[in-house]
C-alpha atoms as a PDB file:
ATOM      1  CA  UNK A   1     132.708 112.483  51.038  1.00  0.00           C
ATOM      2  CA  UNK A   2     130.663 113.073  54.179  1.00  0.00           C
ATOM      3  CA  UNK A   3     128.869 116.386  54.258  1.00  0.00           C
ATOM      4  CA  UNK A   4     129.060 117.350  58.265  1.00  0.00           C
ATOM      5  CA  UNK A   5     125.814 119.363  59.566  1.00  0.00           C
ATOM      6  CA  UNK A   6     125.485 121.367  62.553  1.00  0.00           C
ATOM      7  CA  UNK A   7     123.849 118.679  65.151  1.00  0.00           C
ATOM      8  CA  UNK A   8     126.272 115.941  64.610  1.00  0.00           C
ATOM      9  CA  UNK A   9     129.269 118.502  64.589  1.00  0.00           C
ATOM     10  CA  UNK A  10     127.492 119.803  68.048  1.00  0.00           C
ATOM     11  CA  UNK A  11     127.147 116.066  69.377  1.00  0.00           C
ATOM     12  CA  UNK A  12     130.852 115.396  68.797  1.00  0.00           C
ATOM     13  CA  UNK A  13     132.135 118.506  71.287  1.00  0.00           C
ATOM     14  CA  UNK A  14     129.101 118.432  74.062  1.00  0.00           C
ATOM     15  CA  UNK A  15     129.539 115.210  76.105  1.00  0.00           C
ATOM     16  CA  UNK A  16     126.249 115.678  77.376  1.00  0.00           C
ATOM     17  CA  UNK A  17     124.701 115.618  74.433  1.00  0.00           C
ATOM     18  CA  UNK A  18     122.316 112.305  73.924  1.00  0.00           C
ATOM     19  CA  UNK A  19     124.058 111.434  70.471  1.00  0.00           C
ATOM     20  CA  UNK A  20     127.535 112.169  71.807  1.00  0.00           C
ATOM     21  CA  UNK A  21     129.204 108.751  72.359  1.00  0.00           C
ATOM     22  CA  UNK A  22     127.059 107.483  69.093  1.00  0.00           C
ATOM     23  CA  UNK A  23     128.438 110.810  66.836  1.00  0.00           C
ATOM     24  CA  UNK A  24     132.393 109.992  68.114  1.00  0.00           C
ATOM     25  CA  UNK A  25     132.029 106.496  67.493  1.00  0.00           C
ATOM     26  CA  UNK A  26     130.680 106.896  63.778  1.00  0.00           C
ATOM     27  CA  UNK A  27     133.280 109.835  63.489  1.00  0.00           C
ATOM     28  CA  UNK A  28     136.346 107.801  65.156  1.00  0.00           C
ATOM     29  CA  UNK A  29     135.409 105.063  62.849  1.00  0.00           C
ATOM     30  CA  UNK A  30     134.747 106.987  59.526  1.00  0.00           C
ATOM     31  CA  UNK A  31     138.047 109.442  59.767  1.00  0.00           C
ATOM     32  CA  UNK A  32     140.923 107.423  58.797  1.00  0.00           C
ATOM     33  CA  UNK A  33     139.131 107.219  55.166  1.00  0.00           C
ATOM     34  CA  UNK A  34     138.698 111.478  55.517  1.00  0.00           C
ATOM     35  CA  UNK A  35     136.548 112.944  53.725  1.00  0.00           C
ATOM     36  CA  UNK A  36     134.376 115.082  56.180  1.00  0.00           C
ATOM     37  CA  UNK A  37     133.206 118.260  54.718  1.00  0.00           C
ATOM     38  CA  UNK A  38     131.772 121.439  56.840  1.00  0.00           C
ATOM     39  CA  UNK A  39     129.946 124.048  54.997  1.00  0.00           C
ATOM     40  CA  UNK A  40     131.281 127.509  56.074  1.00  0.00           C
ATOM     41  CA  UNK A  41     127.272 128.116  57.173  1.00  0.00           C
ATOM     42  CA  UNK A  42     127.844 124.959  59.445  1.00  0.00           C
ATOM     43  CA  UNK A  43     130.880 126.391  60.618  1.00  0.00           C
ATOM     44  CA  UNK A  44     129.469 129.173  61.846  1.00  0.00           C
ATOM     45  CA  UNK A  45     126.164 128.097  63.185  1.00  0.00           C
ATOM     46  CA  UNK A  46     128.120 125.686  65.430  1.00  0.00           C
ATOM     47  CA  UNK A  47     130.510 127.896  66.623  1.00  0.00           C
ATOM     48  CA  UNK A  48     127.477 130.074  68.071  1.00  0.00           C
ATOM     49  CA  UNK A  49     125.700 127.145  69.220  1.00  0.00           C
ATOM     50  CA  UNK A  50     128.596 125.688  71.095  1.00  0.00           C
ATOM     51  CA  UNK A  51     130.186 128.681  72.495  1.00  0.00           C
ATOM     52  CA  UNK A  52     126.474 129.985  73.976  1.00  0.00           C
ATOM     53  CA  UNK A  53     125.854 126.491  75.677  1.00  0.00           C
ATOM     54  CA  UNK A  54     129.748 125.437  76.314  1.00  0.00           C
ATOM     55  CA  UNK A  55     131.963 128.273  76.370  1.00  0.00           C
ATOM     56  CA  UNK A  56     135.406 129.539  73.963  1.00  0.00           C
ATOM     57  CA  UNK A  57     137.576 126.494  74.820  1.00  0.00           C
ATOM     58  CA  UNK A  58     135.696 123.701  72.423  1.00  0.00           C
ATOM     59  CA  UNK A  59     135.277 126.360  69.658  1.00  0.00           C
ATOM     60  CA  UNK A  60     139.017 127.348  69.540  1.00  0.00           C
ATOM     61  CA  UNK A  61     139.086 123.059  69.515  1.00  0.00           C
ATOM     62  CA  UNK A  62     136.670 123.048  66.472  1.00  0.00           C
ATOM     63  CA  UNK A  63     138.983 126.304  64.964  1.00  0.00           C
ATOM     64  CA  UNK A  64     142.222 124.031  65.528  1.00  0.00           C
ATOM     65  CA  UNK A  65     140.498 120.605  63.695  1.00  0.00           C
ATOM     66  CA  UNK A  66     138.961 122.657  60.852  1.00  0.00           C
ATOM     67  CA  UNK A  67     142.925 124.596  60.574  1.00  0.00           C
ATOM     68  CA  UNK A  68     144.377 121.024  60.981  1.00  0.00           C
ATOM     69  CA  UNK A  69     142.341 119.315  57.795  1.00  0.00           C
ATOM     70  CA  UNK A  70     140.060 117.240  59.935  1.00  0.00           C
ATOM     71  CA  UNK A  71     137.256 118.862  58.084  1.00  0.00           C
ATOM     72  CA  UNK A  72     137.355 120.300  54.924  1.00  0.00           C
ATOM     73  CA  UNK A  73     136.028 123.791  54.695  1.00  0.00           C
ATOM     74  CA  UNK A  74     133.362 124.415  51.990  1.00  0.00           C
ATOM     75  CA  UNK A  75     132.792 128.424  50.894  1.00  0.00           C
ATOM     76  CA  UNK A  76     129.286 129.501  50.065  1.00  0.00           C
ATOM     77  CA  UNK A  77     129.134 131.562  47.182  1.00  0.00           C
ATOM     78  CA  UNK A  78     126.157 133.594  45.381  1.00  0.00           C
ATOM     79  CA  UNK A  79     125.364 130.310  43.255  1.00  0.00           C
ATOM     80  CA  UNK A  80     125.141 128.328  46.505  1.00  0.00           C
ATOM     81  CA  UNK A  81     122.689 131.054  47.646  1.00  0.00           C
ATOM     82  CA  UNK A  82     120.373 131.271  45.420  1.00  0.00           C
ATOM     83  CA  UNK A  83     120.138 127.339  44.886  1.00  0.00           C
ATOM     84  CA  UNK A  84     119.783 127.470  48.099  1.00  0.00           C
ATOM     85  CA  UNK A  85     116.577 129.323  47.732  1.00  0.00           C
ATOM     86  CA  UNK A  86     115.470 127.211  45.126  1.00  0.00           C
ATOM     87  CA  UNK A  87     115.656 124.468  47.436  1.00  0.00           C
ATOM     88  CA  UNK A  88     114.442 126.402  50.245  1.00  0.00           C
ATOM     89  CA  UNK A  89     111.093 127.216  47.569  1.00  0.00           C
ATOM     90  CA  UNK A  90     110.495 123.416  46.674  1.00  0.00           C
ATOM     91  CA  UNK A  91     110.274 122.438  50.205  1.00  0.00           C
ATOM     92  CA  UNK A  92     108.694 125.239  51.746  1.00  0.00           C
ATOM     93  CA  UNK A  93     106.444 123.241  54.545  1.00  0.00           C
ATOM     94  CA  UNK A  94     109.775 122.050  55.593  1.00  0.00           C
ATOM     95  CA  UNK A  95     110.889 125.529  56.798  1.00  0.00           C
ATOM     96  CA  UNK A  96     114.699 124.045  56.141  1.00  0.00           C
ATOM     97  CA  UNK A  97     116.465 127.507  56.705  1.00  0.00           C
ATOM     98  CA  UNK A  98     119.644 128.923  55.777  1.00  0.00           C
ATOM     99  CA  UNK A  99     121.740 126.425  56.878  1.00  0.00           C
ATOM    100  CA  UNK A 100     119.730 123.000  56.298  1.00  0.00           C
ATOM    101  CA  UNK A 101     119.215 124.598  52.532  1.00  0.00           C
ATOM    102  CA  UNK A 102     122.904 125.680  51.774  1.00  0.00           C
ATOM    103  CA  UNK A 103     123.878 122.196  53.254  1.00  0.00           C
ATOM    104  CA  UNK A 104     121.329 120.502  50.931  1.00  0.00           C
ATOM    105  CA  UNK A 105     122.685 123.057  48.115  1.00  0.00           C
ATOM    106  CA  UNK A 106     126.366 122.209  48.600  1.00  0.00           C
ATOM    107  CA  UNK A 107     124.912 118.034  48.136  1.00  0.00           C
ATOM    108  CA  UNK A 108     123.685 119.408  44.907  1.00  0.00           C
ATOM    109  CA  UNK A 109     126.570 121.280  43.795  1.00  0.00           C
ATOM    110  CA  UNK A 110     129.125 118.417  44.514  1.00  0.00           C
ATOM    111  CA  UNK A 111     126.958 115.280  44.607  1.00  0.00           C
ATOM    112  CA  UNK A 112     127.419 114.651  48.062  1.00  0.00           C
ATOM    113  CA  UNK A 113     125.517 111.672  48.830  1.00  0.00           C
ATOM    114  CA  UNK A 114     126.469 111.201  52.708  1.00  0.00           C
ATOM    115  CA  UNK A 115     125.302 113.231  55.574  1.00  0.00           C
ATOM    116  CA  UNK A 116     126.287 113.111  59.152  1.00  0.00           C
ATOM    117  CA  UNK A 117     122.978 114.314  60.874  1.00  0.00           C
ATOM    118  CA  UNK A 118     119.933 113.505  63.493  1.00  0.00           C
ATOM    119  CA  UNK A 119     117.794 115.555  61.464  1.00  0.00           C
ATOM    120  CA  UNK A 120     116.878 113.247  60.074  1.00  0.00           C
ATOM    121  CA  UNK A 121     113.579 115.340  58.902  1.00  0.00           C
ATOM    122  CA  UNK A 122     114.623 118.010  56.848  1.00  0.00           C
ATOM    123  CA  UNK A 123     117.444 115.647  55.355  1.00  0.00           C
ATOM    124  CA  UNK A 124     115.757 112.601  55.093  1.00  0.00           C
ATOM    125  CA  UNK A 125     112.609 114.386  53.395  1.00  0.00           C
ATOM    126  CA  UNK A 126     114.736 115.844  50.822  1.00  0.00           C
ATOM    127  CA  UNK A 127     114.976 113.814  47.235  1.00  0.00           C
ATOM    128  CA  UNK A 128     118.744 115.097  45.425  1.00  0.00           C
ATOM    129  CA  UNK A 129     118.870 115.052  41.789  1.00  0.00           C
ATOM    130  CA  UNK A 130     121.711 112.747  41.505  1.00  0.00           C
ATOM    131  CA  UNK A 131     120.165 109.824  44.208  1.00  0.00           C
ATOM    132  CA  UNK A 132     116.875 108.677  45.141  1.00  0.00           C
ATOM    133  CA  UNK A 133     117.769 109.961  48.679  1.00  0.00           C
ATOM    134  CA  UNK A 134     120.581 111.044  51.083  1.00  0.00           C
ATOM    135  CA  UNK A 135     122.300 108.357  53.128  1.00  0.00           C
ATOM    136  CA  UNK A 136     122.294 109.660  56.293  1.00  0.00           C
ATOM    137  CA  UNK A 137     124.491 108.495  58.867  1.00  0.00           C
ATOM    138  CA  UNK A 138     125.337 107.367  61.493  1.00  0.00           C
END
């Protein structure tokens, strides 16, 4: 299972992006196996990212892949939240944010050990419970 976060889900749709033919490459070869999971905070913070800087027509594309099973859609519920927070507390010279800590949260939650990222600061700093670190790719 590959947790998904905002900048490599970003890097996939914007071909201008410096990361893009690096992010479709990783993603074209890591598909056929699935497993790609999007938090629902991912979701959204890339639909407002891409839509500000590209326009409707890749976010409807995003819509379609995340309708289609591409990505698997993970809720956020109250736990999620507030482990979030607790996350959020323990690293607070990171200044993760919402959606870094929810990501890092969901990891927790469901032992994610995979993330598809170039932040490779706030992810790479962080030390899971289950791992000595996150494998972040690509």
């Amino acid at each position: 299972m590959i947790l998904v976060d905002t900048g490599a889900l970003y890097a996939l749709g914007d071909r201008r992006d410096t990361h893009h033919a690096e992010a479709v490459a990783f993603f074209r070869k890591a598909h056929p196996a699935g497993g790609f999971v999007l938090p629902l905070t991912v979701l959204l913070e890339a639909a407002l990212l891409i839509e500000a800087r590209l326009g409707m027509r890749p976010v409807r594309a995003l819509w379609d892949d995340v309708g289609a099973g591409i990505f698997e859609l993970l809720p956020v519920g109250d736990q999620t939240i507030a482990l979030a927070r607790q996350i959020d507390r323990r690293y607070t010279d990171l200044n993760l944010g919402l959606v870094d800590a929810t990501c890092l949260a969901l990891c927790e939650e469901r032992r994610i050990g995979t993330v598809f990222t170039y932040d490779r600061r706030d992810f790479g700093a962080y030390r899971p419970t289950f791992a000595p670190a996150l494998t972040l790719v690509p």
